[in-house]
C-alpha atoms as a PDB file:
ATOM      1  CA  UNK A   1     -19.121   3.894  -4.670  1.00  0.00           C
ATOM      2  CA  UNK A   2     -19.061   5.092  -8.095  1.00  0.00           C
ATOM      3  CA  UNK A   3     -15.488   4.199  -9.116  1.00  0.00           C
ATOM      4  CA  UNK A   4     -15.482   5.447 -12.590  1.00  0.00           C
ATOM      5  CA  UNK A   5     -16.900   8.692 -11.858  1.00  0.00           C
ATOM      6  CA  UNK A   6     -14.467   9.102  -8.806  1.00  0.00           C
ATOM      7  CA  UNK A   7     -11.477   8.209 -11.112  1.00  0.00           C
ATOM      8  CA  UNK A   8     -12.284  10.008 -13.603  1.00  0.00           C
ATOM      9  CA  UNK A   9     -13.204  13.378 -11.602  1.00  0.00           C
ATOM     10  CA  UNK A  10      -9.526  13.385 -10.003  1.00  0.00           C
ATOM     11  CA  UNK A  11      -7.924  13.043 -13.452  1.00  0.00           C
ATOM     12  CA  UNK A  12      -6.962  15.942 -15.534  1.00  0.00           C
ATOM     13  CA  UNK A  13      -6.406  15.145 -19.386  1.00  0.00           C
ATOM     14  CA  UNK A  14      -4.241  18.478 -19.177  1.00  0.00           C
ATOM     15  CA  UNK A  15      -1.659  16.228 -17.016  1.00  0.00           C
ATOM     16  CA  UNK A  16      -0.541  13.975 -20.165  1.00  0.00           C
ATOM     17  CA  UNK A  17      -0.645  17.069 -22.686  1.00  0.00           C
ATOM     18  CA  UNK A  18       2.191  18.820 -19.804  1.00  0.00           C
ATOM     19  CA  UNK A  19       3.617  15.517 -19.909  1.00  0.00           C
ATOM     20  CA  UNK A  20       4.434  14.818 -23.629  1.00  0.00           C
ATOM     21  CA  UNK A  21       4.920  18.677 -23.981  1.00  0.00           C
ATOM     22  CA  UNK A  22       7.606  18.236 -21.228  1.00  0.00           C
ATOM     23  CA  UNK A  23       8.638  15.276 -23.572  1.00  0.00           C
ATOM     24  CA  UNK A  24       8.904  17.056 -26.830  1.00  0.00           C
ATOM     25  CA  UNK A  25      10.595  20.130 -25.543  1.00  0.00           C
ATOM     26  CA  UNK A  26      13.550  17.958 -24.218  1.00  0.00           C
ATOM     27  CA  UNK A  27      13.735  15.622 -27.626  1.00  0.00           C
ATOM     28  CA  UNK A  28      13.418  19.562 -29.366  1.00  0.00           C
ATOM     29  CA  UNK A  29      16.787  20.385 -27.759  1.00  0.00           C
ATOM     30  CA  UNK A  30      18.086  17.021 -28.059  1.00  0.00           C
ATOM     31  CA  UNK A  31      17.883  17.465 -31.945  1.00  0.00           C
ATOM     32  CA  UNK A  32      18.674  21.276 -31.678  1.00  0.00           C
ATOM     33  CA  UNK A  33      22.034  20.308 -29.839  1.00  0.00           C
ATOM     34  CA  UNK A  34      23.187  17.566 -31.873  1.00  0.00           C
ATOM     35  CA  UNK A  35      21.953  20.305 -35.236  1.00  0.00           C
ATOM     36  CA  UNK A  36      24.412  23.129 -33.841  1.00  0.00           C
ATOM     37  CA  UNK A  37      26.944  20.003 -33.559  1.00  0.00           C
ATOM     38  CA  UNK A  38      26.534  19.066 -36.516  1.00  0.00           C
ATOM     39  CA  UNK A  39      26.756  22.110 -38.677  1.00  0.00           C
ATOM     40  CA  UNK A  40      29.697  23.123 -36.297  1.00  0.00           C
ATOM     41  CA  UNK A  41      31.461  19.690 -37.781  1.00  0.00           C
ATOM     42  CA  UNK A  42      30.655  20.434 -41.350  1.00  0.00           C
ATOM     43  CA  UNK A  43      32.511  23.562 -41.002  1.00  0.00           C
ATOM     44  CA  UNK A  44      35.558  22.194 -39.199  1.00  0.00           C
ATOM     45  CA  UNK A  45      35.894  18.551 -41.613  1.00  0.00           C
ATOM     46  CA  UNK A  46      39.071  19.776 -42.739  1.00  0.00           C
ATOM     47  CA  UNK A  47      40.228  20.176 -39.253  1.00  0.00           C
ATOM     48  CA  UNK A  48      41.902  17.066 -37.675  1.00  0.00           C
ATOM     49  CA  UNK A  49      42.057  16.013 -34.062  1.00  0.00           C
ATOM     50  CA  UNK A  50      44.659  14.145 -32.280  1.00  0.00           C
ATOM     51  CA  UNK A  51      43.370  10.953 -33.316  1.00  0.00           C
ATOM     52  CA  UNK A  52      43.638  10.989 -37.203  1.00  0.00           C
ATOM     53  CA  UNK A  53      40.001  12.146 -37.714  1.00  0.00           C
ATOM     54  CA  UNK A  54      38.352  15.088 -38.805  1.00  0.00           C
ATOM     55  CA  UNK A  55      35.979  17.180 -36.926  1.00  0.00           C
ATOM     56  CA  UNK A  56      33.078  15.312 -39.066  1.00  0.00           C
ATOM     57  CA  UNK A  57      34.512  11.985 -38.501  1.00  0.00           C
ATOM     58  CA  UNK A  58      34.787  12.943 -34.760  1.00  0.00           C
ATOM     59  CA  UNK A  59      31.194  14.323 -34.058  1.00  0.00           C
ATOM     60  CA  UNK A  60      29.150  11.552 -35.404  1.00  0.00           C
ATOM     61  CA  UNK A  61      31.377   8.860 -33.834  1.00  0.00           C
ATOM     62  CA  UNK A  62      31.192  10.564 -30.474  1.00  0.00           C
ATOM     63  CA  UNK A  63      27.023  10.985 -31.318  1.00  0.00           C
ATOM     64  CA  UNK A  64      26.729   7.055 -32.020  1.00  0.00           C
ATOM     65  CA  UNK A  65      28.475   6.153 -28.978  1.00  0.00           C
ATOM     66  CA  UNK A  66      25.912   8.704 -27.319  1.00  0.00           C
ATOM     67  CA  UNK A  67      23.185   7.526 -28.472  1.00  0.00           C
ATOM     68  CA  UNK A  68      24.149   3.726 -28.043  1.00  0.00           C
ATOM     69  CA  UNK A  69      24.967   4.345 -24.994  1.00  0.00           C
ATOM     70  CA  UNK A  70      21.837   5.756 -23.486  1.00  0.00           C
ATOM     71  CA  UNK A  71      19.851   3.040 -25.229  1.00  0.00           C
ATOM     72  CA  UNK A  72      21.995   1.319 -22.959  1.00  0.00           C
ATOM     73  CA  UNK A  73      21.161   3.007 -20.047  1.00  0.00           C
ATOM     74  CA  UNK A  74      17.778   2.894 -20.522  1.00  0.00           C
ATOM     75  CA  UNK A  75      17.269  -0.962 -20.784  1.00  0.00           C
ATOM     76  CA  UNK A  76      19.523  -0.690 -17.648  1.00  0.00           C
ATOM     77  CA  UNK A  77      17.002   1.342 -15.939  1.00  0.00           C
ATOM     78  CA  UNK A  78      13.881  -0.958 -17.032  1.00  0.00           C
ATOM     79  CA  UNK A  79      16.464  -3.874 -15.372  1.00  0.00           C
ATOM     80  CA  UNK A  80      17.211  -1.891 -11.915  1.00  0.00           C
ATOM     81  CA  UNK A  81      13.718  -1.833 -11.257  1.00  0.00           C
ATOM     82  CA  UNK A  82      13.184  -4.810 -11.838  1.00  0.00           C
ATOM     83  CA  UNK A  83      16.516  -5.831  -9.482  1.00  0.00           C
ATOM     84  CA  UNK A  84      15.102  -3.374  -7.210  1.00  0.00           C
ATOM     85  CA  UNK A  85      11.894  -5.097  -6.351  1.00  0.00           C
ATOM     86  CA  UNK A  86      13.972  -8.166  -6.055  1.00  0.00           C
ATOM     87  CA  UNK A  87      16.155  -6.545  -3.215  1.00  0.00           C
ATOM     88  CA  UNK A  88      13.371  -5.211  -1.346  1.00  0.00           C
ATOM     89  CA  UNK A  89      11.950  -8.355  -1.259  1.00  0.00           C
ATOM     90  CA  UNK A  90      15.104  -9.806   0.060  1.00  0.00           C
ATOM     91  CA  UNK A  91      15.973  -6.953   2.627  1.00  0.00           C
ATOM     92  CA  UNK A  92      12.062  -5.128   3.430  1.00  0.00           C
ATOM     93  CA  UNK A  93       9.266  -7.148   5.338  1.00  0.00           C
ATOM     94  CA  UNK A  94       6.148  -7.862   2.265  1.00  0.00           C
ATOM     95  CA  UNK A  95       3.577  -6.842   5.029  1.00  0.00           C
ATOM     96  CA  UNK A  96       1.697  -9.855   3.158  1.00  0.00           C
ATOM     97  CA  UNK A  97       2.776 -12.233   6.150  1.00  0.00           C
ATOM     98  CA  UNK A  98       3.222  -9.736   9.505  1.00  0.00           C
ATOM     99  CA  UNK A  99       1.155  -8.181  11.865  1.00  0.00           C
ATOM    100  CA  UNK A 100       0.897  -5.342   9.174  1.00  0.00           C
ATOM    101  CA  UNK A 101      -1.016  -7.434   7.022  1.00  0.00           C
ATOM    102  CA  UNK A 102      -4.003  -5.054   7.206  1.00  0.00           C
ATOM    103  CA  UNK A 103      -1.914  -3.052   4.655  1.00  0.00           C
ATOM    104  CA  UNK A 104      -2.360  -5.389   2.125  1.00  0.00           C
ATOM    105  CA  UNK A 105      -6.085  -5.876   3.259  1.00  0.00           C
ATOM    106  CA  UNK A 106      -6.613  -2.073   2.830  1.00  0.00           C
ATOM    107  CA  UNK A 107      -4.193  -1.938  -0.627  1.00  0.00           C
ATOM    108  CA  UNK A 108      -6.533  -4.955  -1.817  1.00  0.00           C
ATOM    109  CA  UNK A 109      -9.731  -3.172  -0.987  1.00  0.00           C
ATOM    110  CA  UNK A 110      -8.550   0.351  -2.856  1.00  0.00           C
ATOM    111  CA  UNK A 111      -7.519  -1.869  -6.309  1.00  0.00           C
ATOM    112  CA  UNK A 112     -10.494  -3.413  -5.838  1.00  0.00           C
ATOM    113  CA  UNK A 113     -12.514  -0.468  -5.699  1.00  0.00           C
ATOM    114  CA  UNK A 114     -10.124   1.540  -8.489  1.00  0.00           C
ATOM    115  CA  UNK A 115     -10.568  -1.320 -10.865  1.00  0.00           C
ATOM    116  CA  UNK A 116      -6.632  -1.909 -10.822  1.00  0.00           C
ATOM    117  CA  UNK A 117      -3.881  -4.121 -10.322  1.00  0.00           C
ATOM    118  CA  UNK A 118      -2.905  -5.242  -6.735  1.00  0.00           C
ATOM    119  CA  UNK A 119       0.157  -3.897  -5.563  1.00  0.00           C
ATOM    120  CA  UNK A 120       2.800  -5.339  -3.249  1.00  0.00           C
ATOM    121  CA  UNK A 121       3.193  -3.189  -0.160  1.00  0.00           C
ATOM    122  CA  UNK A 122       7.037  -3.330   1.703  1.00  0.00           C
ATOM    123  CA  UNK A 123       8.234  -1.663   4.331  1.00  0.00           C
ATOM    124  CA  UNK A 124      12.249  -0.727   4.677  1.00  0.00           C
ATOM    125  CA  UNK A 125      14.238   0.890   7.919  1.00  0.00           C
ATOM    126  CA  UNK A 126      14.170   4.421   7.700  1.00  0.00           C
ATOM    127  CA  UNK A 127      13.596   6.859  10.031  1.00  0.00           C
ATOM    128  CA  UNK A 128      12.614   9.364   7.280  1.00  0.00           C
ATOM    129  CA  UNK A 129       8.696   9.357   6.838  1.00  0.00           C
ATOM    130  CA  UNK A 130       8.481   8.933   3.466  1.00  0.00           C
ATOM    131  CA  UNK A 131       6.674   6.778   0.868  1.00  0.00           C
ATOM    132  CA  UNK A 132       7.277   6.015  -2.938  1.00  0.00           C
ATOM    133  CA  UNK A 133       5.284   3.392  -5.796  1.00  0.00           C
ATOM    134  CA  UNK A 134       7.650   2.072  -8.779  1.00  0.00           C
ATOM    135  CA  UNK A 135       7.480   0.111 -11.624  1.00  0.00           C
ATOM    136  CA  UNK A 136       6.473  -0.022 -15.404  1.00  0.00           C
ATOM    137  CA  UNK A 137       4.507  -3.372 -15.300  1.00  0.00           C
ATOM    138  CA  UNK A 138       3.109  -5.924 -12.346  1.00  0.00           C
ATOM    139  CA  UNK A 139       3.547  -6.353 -10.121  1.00  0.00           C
ATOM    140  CA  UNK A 140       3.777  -2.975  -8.903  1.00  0.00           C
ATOM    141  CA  UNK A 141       5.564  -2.206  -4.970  1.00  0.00           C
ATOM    142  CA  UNK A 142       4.868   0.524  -2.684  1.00  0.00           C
ATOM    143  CA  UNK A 143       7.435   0.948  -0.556  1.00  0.00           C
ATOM    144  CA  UNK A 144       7.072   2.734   2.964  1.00  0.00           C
ATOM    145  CA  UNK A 145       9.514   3.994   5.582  1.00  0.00           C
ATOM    146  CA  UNK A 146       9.893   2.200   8.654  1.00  0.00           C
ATOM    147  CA  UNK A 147       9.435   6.265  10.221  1.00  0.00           C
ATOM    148  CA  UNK A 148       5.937   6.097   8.982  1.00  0.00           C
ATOM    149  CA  UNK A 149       4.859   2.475   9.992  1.00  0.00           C
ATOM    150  CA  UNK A 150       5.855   4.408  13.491  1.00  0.00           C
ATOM    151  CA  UNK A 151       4.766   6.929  13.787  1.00  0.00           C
ATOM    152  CA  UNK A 152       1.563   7.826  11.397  1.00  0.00           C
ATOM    153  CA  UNK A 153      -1.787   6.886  11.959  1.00  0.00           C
ATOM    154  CA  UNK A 154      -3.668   4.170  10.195  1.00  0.00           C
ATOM    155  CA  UNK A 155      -5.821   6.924   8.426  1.00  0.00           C
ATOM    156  CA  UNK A 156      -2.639   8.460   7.394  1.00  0.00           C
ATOM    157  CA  UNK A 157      -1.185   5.535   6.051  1.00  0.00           C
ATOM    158  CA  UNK A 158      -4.624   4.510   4.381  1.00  0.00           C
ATOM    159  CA  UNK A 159      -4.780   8.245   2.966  1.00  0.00           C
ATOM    160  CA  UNK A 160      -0.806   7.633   1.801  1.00  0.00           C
ATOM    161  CA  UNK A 161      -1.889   4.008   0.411  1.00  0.00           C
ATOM    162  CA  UNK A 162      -4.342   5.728  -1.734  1.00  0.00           C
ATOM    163  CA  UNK A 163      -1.942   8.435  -2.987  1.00  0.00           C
ATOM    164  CA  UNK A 164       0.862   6.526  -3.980  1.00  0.00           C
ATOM    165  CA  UNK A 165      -2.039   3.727  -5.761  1.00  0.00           C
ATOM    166  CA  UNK A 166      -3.010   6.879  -7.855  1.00  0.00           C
ATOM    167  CA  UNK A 167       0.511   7.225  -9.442  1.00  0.00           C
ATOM    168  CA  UNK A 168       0.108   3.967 -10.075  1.00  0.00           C
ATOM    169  CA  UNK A 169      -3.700   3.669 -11.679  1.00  0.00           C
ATOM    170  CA  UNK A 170      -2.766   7.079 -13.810  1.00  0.00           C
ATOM    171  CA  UNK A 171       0.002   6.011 -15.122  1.00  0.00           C
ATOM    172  CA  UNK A 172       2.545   8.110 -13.374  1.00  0.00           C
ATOM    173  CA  UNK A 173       5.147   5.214 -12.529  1.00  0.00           C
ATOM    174  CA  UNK A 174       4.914   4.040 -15.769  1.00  0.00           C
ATOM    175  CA  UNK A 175       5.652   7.701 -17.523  1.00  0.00           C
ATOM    176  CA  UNK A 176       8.392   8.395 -14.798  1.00  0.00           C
ATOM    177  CA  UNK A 177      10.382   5.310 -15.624  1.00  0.00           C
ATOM    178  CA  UNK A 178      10.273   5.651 -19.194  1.00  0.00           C
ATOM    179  CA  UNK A 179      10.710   9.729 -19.438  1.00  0.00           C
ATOM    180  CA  UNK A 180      13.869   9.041 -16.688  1.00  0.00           C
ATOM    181  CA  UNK A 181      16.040   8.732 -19.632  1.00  0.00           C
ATOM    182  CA  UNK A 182      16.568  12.173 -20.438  1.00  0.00           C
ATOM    183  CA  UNK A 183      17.000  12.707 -16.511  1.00  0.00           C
ATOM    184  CA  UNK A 184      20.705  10.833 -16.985  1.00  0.00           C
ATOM    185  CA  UNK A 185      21.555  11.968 -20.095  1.00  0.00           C
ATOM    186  CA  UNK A 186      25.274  13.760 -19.555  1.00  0.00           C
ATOM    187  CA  UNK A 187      25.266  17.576 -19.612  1.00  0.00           C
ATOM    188  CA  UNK A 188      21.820  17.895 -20.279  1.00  0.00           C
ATOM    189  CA  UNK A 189      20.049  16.068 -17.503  1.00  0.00           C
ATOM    190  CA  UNK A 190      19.523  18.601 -14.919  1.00  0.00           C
ATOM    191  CA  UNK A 191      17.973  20.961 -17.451  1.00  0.00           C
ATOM    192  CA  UNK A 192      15.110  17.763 -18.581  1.00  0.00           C
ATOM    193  CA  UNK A 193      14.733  16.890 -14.996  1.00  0.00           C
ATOM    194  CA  UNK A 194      13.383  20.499 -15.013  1.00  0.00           C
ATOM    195  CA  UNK A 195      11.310  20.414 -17.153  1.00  0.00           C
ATOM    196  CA  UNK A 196       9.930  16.924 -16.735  1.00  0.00           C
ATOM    197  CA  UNK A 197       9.277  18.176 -13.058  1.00  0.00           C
ATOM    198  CA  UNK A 198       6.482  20.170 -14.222  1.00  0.00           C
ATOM    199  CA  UNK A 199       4.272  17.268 -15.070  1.00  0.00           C
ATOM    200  CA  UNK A 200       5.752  15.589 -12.085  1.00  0.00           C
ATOM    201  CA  UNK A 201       4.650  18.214  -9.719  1.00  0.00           C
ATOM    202  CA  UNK A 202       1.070  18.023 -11.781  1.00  0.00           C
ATOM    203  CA  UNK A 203       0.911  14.622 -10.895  1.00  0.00           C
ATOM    204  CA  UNK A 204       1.540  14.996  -7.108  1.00  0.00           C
ATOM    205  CA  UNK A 205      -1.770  17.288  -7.184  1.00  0.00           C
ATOM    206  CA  UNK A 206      -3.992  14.125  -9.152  1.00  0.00           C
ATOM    207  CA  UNK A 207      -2.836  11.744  -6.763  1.00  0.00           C
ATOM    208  CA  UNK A 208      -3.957  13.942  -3.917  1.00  0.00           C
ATOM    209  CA  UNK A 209      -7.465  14.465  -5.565  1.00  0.00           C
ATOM    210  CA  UNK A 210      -7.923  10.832  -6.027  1.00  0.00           C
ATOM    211  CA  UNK A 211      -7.360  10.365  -2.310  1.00  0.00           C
ATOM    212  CA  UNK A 212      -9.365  13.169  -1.779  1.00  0.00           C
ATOM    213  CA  UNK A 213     -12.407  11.758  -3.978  1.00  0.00           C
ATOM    214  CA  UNK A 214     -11.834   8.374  -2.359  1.00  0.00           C
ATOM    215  CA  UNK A 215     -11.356   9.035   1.272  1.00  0.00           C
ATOM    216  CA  UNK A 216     -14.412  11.830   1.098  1.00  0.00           C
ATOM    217  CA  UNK A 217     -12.565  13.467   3.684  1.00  0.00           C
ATOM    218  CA  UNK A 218     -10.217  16.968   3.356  1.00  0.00           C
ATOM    219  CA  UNK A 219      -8.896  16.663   6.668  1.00  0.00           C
ATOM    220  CA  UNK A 220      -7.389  12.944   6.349  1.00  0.00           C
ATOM    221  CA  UNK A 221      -5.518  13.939   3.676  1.00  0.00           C
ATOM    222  CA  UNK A 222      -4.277  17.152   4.988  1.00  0.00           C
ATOM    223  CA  UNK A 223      -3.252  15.197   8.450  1.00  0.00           C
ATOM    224  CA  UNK A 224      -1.135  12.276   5.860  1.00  0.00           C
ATOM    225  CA  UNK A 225       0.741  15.403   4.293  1.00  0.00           C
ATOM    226  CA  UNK A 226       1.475  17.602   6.976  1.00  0.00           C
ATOM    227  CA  UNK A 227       2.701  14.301   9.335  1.00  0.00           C
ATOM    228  CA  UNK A 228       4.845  13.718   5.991  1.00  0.00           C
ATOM    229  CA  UNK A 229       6.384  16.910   5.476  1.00  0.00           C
ATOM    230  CA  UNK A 230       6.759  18.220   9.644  1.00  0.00           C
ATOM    231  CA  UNK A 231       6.702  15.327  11.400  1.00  0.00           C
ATOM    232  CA  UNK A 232       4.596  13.276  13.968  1.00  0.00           C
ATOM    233  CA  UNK A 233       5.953  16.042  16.687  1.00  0.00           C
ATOM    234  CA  UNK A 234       4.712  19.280  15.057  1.00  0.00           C
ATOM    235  CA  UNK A 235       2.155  18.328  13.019  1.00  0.00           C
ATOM    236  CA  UNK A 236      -0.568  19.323  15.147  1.00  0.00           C
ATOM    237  CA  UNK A 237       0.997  22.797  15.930  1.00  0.00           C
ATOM    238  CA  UNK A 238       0.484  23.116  12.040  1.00  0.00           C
ATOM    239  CA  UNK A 239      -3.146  24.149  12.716  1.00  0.00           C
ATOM    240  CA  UNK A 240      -5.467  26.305  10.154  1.00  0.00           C
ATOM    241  CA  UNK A 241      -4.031  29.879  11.677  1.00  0.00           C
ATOM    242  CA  UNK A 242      -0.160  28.269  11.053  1.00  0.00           C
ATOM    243  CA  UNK A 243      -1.287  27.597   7.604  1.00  0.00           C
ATOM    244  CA  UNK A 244      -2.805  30.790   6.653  1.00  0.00           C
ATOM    245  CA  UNK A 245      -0.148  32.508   7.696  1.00  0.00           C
ATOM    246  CA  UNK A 246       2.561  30.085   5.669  1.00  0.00           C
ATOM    247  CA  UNK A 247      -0.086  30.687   2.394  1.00  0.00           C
ATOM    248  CA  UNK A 248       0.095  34.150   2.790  1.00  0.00           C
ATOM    249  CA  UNK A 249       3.706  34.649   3.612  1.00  0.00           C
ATOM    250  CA  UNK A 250       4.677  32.357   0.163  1.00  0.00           C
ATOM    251  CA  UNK A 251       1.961  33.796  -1.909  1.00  0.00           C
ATOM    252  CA  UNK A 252       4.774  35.761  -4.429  1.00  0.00           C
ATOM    253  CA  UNK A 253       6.288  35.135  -7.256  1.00  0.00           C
ATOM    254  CA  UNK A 254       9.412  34.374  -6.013  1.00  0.00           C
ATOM    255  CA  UNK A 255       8.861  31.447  -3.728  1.00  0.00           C
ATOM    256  CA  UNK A 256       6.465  29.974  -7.231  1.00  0.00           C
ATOM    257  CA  UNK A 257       9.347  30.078  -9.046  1.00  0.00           C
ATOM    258  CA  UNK A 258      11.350  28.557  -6.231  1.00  0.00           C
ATOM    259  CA  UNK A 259       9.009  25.695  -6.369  1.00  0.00           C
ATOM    260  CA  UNK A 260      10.119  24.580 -10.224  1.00  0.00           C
ATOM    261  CA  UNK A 261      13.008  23.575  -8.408  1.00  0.00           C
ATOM    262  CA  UNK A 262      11.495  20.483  -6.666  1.00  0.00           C
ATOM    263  CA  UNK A 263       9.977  17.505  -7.775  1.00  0.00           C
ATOM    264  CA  UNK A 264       6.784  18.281  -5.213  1.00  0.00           C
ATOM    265  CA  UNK A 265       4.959  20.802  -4.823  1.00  0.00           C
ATOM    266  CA  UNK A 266       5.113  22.554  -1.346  1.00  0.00           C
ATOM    267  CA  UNK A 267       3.246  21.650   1.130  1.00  0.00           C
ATOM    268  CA  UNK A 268       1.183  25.003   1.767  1.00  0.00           C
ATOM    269  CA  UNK A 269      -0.105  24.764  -2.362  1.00  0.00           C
ATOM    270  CA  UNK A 270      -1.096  21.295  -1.332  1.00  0.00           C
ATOM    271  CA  UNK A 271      -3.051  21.756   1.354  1.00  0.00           C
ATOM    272  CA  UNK A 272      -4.543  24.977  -0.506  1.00  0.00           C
ATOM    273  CA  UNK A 273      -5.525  23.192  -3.541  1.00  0.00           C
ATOM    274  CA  UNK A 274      -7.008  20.631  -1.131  1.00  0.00           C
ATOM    275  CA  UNK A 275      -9.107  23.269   0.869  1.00  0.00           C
ATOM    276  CA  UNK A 276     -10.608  25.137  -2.220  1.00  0.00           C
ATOM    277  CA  UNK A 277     -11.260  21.468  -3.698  1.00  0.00           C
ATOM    278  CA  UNK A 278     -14.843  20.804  -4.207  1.00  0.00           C
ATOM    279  CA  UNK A 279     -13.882  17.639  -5.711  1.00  0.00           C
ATOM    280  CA  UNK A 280     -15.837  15.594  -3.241  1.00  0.00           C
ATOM    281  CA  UNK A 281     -19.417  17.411  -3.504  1.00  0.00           C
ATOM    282  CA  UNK A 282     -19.112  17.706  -6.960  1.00  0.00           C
ATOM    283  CA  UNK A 283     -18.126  13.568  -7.594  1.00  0.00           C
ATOM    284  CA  UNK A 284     -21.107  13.199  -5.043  1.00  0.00           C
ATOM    285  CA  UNK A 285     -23.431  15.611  -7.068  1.00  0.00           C
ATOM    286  CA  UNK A 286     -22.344  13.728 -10.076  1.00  0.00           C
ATOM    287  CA  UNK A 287     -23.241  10.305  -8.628  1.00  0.00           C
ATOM    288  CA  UNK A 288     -26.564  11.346  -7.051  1.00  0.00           C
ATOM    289  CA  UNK A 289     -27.540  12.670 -10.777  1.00  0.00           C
ATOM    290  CA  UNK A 290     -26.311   9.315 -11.998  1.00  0.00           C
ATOM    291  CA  UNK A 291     -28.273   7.666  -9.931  1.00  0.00           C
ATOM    292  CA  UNK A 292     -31.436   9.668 -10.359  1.00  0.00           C
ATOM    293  CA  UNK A 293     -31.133   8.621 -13.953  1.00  0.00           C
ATOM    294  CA  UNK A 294     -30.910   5.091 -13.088  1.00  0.00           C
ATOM    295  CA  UNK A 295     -33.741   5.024 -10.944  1.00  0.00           C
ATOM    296  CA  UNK A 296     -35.587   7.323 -13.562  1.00  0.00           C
ATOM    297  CA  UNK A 297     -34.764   4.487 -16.186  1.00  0.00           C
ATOM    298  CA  UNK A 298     -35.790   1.530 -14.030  1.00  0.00           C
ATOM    299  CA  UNK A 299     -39.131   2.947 -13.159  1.00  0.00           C
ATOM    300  CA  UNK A 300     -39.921   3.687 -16.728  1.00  0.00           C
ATOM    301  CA  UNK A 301     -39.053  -0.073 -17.680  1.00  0.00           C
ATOM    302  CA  UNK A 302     -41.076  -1.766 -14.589  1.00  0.00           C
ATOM    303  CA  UNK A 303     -44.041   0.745 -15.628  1.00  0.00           C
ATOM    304  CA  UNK A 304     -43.595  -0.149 -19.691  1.00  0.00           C
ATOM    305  CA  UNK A 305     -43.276  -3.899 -18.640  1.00  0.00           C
ATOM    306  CA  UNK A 306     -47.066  -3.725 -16.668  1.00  0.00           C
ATOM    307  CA  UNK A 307     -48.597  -1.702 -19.442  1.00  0.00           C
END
């Protein structure tokens, strides 16, 4: 398995420029917000509010609390995660010692393979199948619901492994937690989660191809999301006629623009983008050429070495 080649084929570089554009746009009306504040106090300092102070006084003592404040917030946030981990580990089974323990074995294998950390894998009661990675430095947790442990499939939960160890080897858990500041900021926070949901969305579609390049198989992946998303009872009345149909009745405008309203993309552009992928014969074009080369190179040194 060429690891490099698979890593790097699943990446998009355009991911981090959406991300740090998302950034820049929400520190643009940051600065654009206080601006309008502040030349709306410079023409009100000879006004003066109930406490004593003028309007100038006012705006950049309210600003400093502001901005002390979400400094604050933030080192609170970098602290909750770390609490968090801590009260999974006291509440969730570490499938380290259980009879899930092949988990772990398969989470090993992947970071092995990735060339990246090892990750703790946890498992908490909830009916909801869901799954989710966190955290900014090691160790990093995956976290599933006790709904998937259930009822998924060990080739769903290996292709779900390897999705949730992408956000992880790319970076996204790392960007998410640091970027979540201007998701709390007062007044402004819906409007950056917004726009930070862009890249976030972007990211959903990496992780998939890195499962995708990994796994070599379309259909695993496609099974992990639609048992996700409809469930372990319907999932296989989800067949390829139910999901042309749902492509082609959500292929408008409308319903893409509905879509910048959640942090994932919908399921139908996932399993399209996943379909139309030729992500796996290209990485295993790319590796066959590699290896050609390597060959080529090894035959030309054994015959320069006899001459």
């Amino acid at each position: 398995m060429n690891v490099p080649q698979i890593v790097k084929d699943a990446n998009k570089k355009s991911d981090y420029i959406v991300f740090w554009l998302s950034v820049i746009i929400c520190i643009t009306i940051i600065i654009a917000t206080v601006s309008l504040g502040f030349i709306a106090a410079l023409y009100a300092a000879h006004e003066i509010d109930e406490n004593g102070f003028s309007q100038f006084e006012s705006f950049f003592t309210q600003n400093i609390i502001f901005l002390l404040t979400g400094i604050a917030g933030f080192m609170l946030l970098l602290v909750s995660i770390r609490i968090m981990r801590q009260t999974y580990l006291g509440n969730a089974l570490q499938v380290e010692y259980s009879d899930c323990v092949w988990l772990r074995n398969w989470s090993n294998k992947v970071a092995k393979d990735l060339e990246m950390p090892e990750v703790e894998i946890m498992v908490t009661q909830d009916p909801v199948m869901n799954a989710f990675a966190f955290g900014f430095m090691k160790p990093y947790t995956i976290v599933l619901n006790s709904g998937l442990i259930r009822y998924a499939s060990d080739d769903e939960l290996k292709a779900i492994i390897v999705h949730e160890m992408a956000h992880i080897k790319y970076g996204h858990t790392k960007m998410g937690t640091y970027s979540s500041i201007f998701r709390f900021m007062p007044g402004l926070g819906s409007v950056f989660s917004w726009i930070l949901d862009f890249w976030g969305r972007r990211s959903e579609f990496t992780a998939d191809r890195l499962a995708l390049a990994y796994l070599k198989s379309k259909e695993q992946v496609k099974r992990a999301l639609v048992c996700v998303h409809i469930g372990p009872d319907m999932a296989k009345s989800f067949n390829d006629l139910a999901q042309q149909w749902q492509v082609y009745k959500t292929d408008s405008s409308f319903n893409r623009f509905s879509q910048t309203f959640s942090s994932h993309p919908f399921l139908v552009r996932r399993l399209q983008r996943i379909d139309s992928s030729n992500l796996i014969n290209d990485t295993l074009s790319k590796i066959s050429e590699s290896n050609d080369k390597n060959n080529t190179k090894i035959k030309d040194f054994k015959d320069g070495s006899d001459s």
